[in-house]
C-alpha atoms as a PDB file:
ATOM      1  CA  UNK A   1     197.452-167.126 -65.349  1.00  0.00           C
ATOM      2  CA  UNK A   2     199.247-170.041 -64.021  1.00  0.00           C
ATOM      3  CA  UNK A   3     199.374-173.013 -65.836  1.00  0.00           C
ATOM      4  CA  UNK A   4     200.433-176.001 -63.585  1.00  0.00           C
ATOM      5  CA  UNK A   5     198.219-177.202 -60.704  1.00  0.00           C
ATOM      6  CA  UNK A   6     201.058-178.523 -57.854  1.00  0.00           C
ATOM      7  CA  UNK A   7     200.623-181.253 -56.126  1.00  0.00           C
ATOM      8  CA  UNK A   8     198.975-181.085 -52.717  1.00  0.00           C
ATOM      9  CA  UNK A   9     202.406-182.554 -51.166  1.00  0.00           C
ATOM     10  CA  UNK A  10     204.295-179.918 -52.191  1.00  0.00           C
ATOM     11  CA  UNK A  11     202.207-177.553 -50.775  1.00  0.00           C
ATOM     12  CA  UNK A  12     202.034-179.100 -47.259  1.00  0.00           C
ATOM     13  CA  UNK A  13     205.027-177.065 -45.874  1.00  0.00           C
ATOM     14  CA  UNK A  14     204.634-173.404 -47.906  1.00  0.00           C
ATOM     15  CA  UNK A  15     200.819-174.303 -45.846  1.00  0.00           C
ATOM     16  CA  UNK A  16     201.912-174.706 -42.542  1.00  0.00           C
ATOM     17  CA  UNK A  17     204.505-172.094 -42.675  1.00  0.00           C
ATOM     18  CA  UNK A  18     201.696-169.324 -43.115  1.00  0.00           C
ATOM     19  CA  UNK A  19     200.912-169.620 -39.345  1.00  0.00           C
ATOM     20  CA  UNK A  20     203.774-166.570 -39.896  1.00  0.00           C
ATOM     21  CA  UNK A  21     201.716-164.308 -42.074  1.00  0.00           C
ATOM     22  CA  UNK A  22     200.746-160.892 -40.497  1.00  0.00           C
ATOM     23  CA  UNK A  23     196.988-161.453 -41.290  1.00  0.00           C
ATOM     24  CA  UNK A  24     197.154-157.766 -42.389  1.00  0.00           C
ATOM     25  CA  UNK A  25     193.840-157.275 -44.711  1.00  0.00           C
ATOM     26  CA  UNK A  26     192.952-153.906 -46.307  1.00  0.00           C
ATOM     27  CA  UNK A  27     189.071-152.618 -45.849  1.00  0.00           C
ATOM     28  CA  UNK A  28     188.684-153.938 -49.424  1.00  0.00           C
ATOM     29  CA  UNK A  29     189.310-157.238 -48.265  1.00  0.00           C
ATOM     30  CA  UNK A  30     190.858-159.843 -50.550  1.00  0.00           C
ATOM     31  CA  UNK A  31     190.132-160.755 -53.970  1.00  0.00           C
ATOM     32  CA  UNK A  32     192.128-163.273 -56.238  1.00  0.00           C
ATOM     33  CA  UNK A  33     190.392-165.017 -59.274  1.00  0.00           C
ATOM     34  CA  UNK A  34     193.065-166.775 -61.215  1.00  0.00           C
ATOM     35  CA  UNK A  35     192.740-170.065 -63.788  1.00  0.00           C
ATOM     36  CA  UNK A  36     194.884-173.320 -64.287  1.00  0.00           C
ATOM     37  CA  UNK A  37     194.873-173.922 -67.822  1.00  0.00           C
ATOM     38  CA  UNK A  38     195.541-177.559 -69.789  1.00  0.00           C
ATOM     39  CA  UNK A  39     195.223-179.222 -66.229  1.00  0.00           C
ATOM     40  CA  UNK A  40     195.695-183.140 -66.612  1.00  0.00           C
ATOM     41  CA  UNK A  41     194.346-186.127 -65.014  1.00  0.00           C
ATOM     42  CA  UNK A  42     195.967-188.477 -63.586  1.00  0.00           C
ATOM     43  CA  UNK A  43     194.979-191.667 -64.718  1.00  0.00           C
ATOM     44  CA  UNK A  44     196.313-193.810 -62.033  1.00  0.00           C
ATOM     45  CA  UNK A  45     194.521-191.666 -59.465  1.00  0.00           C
ATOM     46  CA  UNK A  46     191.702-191.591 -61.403  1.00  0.00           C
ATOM     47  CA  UNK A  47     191.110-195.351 -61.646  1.00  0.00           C
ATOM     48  CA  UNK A  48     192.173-195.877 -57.793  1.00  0.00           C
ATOM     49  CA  UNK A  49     189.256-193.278 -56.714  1.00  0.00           C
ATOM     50  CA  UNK A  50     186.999-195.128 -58.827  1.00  0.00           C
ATOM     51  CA  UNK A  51     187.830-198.527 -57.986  1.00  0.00           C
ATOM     52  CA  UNK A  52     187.925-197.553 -53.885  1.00  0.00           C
ATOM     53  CA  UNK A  53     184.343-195.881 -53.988  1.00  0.00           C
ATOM     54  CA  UNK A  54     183.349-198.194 -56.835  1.00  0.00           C
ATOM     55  CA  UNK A  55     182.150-195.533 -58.881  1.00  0.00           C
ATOM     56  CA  UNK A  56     180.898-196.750 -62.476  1.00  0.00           C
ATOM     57  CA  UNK A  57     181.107-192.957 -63.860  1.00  0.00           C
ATOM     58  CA  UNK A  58     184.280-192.127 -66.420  1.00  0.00           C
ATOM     59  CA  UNK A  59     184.594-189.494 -63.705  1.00  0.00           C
ATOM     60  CA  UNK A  60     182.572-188.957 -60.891  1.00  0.00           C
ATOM     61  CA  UNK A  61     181.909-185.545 -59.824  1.00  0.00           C
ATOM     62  CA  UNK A  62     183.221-185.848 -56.428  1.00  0.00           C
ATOM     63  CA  UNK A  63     186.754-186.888 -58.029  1.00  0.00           C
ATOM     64  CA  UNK A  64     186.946-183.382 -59.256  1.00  0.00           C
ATOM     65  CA  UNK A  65     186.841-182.180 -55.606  1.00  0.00           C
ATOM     66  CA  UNK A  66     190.265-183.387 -55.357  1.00  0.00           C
ATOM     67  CA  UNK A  67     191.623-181.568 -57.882  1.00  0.00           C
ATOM     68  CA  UNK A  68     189.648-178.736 -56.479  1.00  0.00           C
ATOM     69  CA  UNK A  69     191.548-178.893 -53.150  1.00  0.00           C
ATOM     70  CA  UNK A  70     194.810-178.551 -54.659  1.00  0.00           C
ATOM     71  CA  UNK A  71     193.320-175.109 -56.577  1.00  0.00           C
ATOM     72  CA  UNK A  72     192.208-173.811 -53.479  1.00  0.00           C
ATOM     73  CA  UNK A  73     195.423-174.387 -51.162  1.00  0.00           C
ATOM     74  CA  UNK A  74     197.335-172.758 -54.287  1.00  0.00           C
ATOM     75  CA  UNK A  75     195.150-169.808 -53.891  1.00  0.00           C
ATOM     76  CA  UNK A  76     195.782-169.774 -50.192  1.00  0.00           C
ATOM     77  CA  UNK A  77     199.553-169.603 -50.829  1.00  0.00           C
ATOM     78  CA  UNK A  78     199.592-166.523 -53.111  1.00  0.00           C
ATOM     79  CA  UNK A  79     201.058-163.490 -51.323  1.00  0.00           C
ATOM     80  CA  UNK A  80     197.987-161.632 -51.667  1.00  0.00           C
ATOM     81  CA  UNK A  81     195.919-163.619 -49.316  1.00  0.00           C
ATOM     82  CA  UNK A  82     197.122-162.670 -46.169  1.00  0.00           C
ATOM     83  CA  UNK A  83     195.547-165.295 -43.723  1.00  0.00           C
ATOM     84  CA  UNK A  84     197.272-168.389 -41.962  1.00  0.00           C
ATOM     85  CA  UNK A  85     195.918-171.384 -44.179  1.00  0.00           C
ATOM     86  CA  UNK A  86     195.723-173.630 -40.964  1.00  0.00           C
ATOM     87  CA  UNK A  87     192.312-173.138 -39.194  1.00  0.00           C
ATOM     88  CA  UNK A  88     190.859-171.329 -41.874  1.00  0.00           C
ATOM     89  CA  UNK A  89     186.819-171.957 -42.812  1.00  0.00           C
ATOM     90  CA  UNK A  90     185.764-171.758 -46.043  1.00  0.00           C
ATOM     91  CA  UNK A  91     181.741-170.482 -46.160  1.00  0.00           C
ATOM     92  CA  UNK A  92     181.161-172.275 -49.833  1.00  0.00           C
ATOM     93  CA  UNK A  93     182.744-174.274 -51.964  1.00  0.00           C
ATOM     94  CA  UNK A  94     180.915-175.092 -55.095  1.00  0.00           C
ATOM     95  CA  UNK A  95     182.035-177.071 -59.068  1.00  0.00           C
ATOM     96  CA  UNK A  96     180.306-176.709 -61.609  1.00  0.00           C
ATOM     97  CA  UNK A  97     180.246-179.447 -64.034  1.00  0.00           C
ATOM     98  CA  UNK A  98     178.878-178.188 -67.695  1.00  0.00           C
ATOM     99  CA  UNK A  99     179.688-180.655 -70.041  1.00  0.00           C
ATOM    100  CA  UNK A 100     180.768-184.540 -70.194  1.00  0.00           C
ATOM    101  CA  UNK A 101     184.329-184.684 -69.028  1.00  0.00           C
ATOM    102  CA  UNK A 102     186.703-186.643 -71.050  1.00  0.00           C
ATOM    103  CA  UNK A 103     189.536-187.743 -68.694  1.00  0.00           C
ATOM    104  CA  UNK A 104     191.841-188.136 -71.522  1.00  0.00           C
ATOM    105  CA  UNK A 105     191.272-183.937 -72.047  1.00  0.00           C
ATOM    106  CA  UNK A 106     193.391-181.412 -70.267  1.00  0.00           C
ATOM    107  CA  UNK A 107     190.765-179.008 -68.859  1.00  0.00           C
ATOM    108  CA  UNK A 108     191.087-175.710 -66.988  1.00  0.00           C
ATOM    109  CA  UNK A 109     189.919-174.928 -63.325  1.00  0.00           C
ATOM    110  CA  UNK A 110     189.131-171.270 -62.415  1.00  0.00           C
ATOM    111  CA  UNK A 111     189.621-170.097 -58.935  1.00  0.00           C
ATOM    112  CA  UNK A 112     187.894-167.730 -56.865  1.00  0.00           C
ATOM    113  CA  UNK A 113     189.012-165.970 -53.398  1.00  0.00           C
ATOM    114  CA  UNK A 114     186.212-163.249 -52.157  1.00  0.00           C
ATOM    115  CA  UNK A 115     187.004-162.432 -48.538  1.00  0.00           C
ATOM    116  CA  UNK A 116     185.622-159.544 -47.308  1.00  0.00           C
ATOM    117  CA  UNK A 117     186.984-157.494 -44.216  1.00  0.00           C
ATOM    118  CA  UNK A 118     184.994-156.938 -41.432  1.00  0.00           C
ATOM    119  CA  UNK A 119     186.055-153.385 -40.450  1.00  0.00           C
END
């Protein structure tokens, strides 16, 4: 398990450069399911979100998207997923919010990669 969430800046390059991957995938396709734990908010961001969209919640569901994004390029980046990140379509992308979220609280966000091959 990892236990820091990058920043999507620093993954910009590491991103790009996987235009060089072989896009090699076994019949059982790929499958990475991996958690951030203790992942922290950013209050500045948090209250700049808000106050663009004006959002009244502590913290609106769609903020979580953005941490969301920076899960899912992390995923992208791990050796075992052996696509190009640019160009790629993701089929579903879904959170799950199950309790109140206190944005003083670290938290942890679980990630999921299920790409089957189409052999």
């Amino acid at each position: 398990m990892k236990n820091q969430l990058p920043q999507l800046s620093s993954m910009f390059l590491s991103g790009i450069l996987t235009l060089r991957k072989s896009k090699n995938i076994g019949k059982s396709g790929i499958q990475i399911n991996e958690t951030f734990k203790g992942v922290k908010m950013q209050k500045s961001h948090l209250d700049a979100y808000r106050n663009y969209f004006d959002f009244h919640a502590k913290v609106p569901l769609t903020y979580l998207y953005t941490i969301a994004q920076r899960a899912q390029t992390n995923i992208m980046l791990d050796k075992r997923f052996a696509l190009p990140i640019p160009g790629m379509v993701h089929v579903e992308n879904y959170l799950i919010k199950k309790a109140n979220i206190d944005p003083n609280r670290p938290f942890d966000i679980s990630r999921l990669i299920s790409f089957s091959a189409f052999f």
